[in-house]
PDB file of N, CA and C in Angstrom:
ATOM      1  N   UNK A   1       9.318 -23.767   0.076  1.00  0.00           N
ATOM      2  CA  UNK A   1       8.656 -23.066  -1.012  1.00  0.00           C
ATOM      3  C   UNK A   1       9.710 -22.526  -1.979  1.00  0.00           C
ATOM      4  N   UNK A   2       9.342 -22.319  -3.759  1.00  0.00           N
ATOM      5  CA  UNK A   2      10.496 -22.375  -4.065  1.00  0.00           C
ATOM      6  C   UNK A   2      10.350 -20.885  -4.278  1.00  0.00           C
ATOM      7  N   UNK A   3      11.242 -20.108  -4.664  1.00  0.00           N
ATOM      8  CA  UNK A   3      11.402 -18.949  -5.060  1.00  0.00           C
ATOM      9  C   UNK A   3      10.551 -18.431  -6.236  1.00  0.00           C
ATOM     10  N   UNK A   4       9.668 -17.088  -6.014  1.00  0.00           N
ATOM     11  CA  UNK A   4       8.706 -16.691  -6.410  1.00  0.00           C
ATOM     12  C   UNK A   4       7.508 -17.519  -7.210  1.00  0.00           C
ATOM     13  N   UNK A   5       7.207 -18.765  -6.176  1.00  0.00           N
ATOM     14  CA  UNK A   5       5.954 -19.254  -6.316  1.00  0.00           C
ATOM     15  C   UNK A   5       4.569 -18.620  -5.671  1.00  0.00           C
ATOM     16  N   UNK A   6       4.213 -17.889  -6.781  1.00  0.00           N
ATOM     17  CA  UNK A   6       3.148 -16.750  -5.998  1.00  0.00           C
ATOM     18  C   UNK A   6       1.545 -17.987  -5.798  1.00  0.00           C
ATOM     19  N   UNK A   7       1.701 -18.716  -6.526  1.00  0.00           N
ATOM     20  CA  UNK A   7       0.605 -19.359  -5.884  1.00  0.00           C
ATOM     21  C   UNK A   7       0.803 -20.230  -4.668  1.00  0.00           C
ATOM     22  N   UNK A   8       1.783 -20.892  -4.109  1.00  0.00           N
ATOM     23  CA  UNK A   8       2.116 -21.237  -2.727  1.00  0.00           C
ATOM     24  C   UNK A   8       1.935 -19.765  -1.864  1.00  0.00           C
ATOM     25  N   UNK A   9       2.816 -19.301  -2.270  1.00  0.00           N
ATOM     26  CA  UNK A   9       2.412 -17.806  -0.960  1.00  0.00           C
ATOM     27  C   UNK A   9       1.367 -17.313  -0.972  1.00  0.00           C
ATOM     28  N   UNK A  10       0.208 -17.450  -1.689  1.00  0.00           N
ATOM     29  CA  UNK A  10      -0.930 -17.088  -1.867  1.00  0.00           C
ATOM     30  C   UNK A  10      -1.816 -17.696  -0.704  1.00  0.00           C
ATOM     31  N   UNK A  11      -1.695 -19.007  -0.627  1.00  0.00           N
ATOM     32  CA  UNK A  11      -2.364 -20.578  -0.041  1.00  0.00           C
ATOM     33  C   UNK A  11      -1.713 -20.123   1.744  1.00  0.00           C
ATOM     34  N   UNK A  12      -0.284 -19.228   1.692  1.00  0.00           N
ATOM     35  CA  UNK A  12      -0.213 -19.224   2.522  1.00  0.00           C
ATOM     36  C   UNK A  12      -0.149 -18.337   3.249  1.00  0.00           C
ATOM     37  N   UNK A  13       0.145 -17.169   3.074  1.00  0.00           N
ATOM     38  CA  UNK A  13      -0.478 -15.685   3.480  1.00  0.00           C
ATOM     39  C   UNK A  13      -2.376 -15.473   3.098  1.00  0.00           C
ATOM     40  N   UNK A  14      -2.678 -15.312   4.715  1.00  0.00           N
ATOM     41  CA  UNK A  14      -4.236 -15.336   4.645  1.00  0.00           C
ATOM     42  C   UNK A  14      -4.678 -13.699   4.462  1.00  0.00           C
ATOM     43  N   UNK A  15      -5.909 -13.510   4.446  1.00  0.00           N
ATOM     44  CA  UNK A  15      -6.303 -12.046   3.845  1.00  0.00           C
ATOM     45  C   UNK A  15      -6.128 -11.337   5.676  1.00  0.00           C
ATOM     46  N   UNK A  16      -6.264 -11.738   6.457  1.00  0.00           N
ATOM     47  CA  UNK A  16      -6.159 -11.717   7.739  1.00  0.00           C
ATOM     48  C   UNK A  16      -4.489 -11.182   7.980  1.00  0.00           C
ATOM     49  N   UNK A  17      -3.727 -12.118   7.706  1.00  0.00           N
ATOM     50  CA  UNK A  17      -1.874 -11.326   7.400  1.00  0.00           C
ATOM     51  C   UNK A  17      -2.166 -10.474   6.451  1.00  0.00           C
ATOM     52  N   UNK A  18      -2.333 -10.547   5.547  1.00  0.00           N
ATOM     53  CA  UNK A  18      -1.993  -8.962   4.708  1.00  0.00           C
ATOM     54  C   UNK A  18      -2.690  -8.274   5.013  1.00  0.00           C
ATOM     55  N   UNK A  19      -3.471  -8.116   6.014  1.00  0.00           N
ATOM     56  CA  UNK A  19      -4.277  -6.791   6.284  1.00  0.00           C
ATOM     57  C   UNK A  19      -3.795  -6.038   7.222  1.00  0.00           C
ATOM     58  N   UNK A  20      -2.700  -7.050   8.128  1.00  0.00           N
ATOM     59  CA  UNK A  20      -1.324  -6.298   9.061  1.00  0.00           C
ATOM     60  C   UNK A  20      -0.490  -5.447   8.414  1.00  0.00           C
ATOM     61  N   UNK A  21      -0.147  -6.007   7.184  1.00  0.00           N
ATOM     62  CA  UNK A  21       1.075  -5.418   6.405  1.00  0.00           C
ATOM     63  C   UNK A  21       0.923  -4.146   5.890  1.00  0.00           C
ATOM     64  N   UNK A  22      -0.387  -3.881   5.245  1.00  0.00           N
ATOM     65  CA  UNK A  22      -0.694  -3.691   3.963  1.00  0.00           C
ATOM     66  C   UNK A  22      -2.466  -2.590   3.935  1.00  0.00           C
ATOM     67  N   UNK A  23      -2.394  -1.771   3.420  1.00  0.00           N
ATOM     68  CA  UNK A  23      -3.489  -0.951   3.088  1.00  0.00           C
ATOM     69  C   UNK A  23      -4.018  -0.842   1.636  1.00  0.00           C
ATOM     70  N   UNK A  24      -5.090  -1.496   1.563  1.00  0.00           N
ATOM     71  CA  UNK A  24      -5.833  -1.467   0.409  1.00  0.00           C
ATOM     72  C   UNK A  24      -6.908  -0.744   0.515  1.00  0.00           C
ATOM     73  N   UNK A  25      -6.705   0.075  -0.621  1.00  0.00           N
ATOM     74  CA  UNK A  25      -7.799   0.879  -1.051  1.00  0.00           C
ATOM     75  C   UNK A  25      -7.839   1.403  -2.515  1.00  0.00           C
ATOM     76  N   UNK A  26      -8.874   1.621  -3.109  1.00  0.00           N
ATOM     77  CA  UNK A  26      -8.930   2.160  -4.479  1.00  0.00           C
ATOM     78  C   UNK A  26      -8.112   3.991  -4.165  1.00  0.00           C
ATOM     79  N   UNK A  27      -7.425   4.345  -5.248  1.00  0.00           N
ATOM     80  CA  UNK A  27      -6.529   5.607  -5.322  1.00  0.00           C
ATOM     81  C   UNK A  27      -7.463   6.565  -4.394  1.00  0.00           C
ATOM     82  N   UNK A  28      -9.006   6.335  -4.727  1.00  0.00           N
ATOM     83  CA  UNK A  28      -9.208   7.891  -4.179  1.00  0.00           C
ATOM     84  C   UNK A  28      -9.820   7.465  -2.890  1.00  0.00           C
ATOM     85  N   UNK A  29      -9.657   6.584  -2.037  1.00  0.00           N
ATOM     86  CA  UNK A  29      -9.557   6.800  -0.889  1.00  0.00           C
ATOM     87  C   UNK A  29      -8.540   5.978  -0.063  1.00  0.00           C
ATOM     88  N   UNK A  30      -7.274   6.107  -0.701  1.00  0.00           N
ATOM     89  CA  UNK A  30      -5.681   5.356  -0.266  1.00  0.00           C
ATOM     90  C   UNK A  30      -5.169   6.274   0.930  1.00  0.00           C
ATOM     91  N   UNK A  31      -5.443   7.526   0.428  1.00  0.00           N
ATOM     92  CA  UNK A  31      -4.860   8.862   1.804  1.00  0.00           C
ATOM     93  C   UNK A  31      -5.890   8.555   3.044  1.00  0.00           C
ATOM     94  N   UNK A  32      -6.858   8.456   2.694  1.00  0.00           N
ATOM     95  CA  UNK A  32      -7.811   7.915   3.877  1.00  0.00           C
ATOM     96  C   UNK A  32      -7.636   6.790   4.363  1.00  0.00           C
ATOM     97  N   UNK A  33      -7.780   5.677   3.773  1.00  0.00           N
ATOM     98  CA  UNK A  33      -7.331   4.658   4.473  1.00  0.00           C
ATOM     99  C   UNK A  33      -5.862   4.685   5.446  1.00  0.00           C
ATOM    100  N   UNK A  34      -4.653   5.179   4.808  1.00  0.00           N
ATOM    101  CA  UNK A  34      -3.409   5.602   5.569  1.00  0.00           C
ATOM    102  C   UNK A  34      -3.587   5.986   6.481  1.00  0.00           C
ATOM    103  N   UNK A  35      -4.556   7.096   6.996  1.00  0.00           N
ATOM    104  CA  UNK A  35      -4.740   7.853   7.403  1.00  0.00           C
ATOM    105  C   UNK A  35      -5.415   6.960   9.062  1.00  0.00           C
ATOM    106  N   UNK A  36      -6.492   6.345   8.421  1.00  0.00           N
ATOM    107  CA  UNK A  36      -6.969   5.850   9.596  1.00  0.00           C
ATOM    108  C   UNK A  36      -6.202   4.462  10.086  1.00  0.00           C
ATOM    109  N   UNK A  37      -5.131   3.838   9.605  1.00  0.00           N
ATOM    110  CA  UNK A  37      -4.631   3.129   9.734  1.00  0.00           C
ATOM    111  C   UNK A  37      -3.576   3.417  11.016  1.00  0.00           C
ATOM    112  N   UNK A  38      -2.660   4.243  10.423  1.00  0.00           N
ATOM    113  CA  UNK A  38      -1.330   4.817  10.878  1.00  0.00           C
ATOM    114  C   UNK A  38      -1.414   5.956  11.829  1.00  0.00           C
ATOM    115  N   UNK A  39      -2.980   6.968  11.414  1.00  0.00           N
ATOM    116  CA  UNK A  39      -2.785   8.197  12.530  1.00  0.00           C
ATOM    117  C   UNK A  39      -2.322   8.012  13.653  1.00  0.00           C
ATOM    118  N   UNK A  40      -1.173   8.911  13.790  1.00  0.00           N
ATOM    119  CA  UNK A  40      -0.856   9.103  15.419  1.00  0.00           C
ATOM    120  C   UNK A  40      -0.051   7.980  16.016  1.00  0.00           C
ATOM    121  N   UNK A  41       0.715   6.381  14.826  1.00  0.00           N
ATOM    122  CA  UNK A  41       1.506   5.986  15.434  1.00  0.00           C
ATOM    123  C   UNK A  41       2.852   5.995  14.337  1.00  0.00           C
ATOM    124  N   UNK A  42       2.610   6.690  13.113  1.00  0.00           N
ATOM    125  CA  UNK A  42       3.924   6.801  12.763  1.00  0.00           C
ATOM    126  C   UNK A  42       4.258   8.331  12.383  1.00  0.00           C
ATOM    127  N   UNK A  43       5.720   8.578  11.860  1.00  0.00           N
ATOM    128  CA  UNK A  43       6.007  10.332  11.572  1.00  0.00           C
ATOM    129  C   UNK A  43       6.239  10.605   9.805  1.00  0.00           C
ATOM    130  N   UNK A  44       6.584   9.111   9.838  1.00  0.00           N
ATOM    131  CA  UNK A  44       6.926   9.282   7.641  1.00  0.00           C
ATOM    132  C   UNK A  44       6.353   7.832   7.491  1.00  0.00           C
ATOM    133  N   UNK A  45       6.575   7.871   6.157  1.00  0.00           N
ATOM    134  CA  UNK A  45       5.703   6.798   5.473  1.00  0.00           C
ATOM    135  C   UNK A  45       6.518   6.646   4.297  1.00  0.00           C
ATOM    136  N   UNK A  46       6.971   5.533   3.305  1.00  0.00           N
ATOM    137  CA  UNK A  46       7.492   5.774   2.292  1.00  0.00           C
ATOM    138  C   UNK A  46       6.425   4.236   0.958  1.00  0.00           C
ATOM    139  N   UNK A  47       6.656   5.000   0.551  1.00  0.00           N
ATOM    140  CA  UNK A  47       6.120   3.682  -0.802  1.00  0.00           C
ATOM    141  C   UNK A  47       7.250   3.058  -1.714  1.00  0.00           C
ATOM    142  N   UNK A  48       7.332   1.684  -1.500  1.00  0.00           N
ATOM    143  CA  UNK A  48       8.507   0.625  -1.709  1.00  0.00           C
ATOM    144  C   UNK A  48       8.019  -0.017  -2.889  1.00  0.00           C
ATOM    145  N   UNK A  49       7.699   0.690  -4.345  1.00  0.00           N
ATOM    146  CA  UNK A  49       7.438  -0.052  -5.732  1.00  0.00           C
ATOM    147  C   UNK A  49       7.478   0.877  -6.655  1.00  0.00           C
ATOM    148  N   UNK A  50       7.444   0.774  -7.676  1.00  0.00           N
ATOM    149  CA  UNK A  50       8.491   1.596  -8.758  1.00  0.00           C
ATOM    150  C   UNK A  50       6.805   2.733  -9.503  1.00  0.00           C
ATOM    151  N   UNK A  51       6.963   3.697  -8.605  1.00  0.00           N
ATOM    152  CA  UNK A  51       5.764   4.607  -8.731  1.00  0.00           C
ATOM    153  C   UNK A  51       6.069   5.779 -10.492  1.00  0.00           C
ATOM    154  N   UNK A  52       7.639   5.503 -10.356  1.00  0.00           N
ATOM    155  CA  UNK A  52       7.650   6.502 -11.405  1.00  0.00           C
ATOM    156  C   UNK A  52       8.176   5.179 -12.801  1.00  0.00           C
ATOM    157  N   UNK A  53       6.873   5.519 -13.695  1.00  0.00           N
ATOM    158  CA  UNK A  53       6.940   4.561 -14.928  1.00  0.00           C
ATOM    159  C   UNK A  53       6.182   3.202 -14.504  1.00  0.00           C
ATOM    160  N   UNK A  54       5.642   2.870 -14.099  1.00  0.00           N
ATOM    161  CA  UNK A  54       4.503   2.174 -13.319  1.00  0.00           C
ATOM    162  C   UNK A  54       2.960   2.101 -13.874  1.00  0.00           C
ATOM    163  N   UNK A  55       3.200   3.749 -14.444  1.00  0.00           N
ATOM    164  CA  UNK A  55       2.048   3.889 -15.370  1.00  0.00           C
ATOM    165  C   UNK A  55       0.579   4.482 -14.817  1.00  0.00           C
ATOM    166  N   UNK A  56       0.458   4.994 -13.608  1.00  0.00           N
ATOM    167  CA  UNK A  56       0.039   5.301 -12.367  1.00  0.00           C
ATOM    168  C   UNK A  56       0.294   6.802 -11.641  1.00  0.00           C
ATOM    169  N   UNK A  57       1.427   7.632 -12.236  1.00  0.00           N
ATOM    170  CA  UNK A  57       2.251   8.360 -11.513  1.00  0.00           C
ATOM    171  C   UNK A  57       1.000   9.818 -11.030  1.00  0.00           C
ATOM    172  N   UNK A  58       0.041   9.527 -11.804  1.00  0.00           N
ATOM    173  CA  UNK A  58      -0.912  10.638 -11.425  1.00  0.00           C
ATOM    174  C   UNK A  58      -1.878  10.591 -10.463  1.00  0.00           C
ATOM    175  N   UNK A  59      -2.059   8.913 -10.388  1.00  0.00           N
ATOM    176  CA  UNK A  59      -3.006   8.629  -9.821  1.00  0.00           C
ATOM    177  C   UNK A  59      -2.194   9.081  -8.014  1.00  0.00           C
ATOM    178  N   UNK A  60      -1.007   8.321  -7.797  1.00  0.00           N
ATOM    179  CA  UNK A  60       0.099   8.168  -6.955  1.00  0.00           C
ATOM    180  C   UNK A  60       0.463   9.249  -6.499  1.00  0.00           C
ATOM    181  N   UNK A  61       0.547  10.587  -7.568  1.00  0.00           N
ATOM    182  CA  UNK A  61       0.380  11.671  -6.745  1.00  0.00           C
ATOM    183  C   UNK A  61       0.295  12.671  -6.136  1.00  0.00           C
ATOM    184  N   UNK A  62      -1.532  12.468  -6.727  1.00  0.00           N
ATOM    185  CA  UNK A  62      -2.800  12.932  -6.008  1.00  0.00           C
ATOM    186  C   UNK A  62      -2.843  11.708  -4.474  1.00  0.00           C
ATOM    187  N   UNK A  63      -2.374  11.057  -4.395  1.00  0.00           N
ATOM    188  CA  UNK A  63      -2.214  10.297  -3.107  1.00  0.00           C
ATOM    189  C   UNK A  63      -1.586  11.343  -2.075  1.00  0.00           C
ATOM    190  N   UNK A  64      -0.224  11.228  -2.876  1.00  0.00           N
ATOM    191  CA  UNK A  64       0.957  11.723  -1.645  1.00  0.00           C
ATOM    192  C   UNK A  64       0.504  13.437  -1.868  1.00  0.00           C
ATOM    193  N   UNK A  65      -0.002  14.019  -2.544  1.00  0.00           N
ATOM    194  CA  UNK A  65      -0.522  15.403  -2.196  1.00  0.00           C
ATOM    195  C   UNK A  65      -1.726  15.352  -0.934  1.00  0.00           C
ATOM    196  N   UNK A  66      -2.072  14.459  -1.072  1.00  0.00           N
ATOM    197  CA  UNK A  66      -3.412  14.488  -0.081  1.00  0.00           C
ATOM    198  C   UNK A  66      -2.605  13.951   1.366  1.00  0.00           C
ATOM    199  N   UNK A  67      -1.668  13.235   1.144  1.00  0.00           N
ATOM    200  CA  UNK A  67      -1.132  12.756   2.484  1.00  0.00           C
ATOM    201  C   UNK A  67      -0.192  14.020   3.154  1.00  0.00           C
ATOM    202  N   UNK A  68       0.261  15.064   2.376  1.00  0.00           N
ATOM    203  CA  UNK A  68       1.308  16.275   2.631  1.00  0.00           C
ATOM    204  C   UNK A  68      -0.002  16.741   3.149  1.00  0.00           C
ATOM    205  N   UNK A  69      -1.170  17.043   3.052  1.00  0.00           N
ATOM    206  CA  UNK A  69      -2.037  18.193   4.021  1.00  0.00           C
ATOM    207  C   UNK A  69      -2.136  17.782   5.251  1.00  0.00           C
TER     208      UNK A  69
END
């Protein structure tokens, strides 16, 4: 596969794998979903994509405020 062919990796990551990886949810229930995902098997959590200037930063966090309670 060649390098960033998102439609090959598409064909080949099933919705079944990214649902291992990965938590989807609309913003206002992202802390919830985390929540029931991860409770009780991890201690931190970090978010790996460019949250500040993204265009989002409010939505993002009212996330991580809800995940600090």
């Amino acid at each position: 596969m060649r390098a960033r062919d998102m439609a090959k990796m598409s064909e080949l990551i099933t919705d079944e794998v990214l649902e291992r990886f990965c938590v989807r949810a609309p913003f206002d229930g992202l802390a919830d979903a985390i929540r029931a995902k991860y409770d009780g098997k991890i201690d931190r959590l970090g978010f790996y994509m460019p949250i500040i200037g993204g265009g989002q930063e409010d939505e993002w966090g009212r996330v991580i405020e809800d995940l600090s309670r």
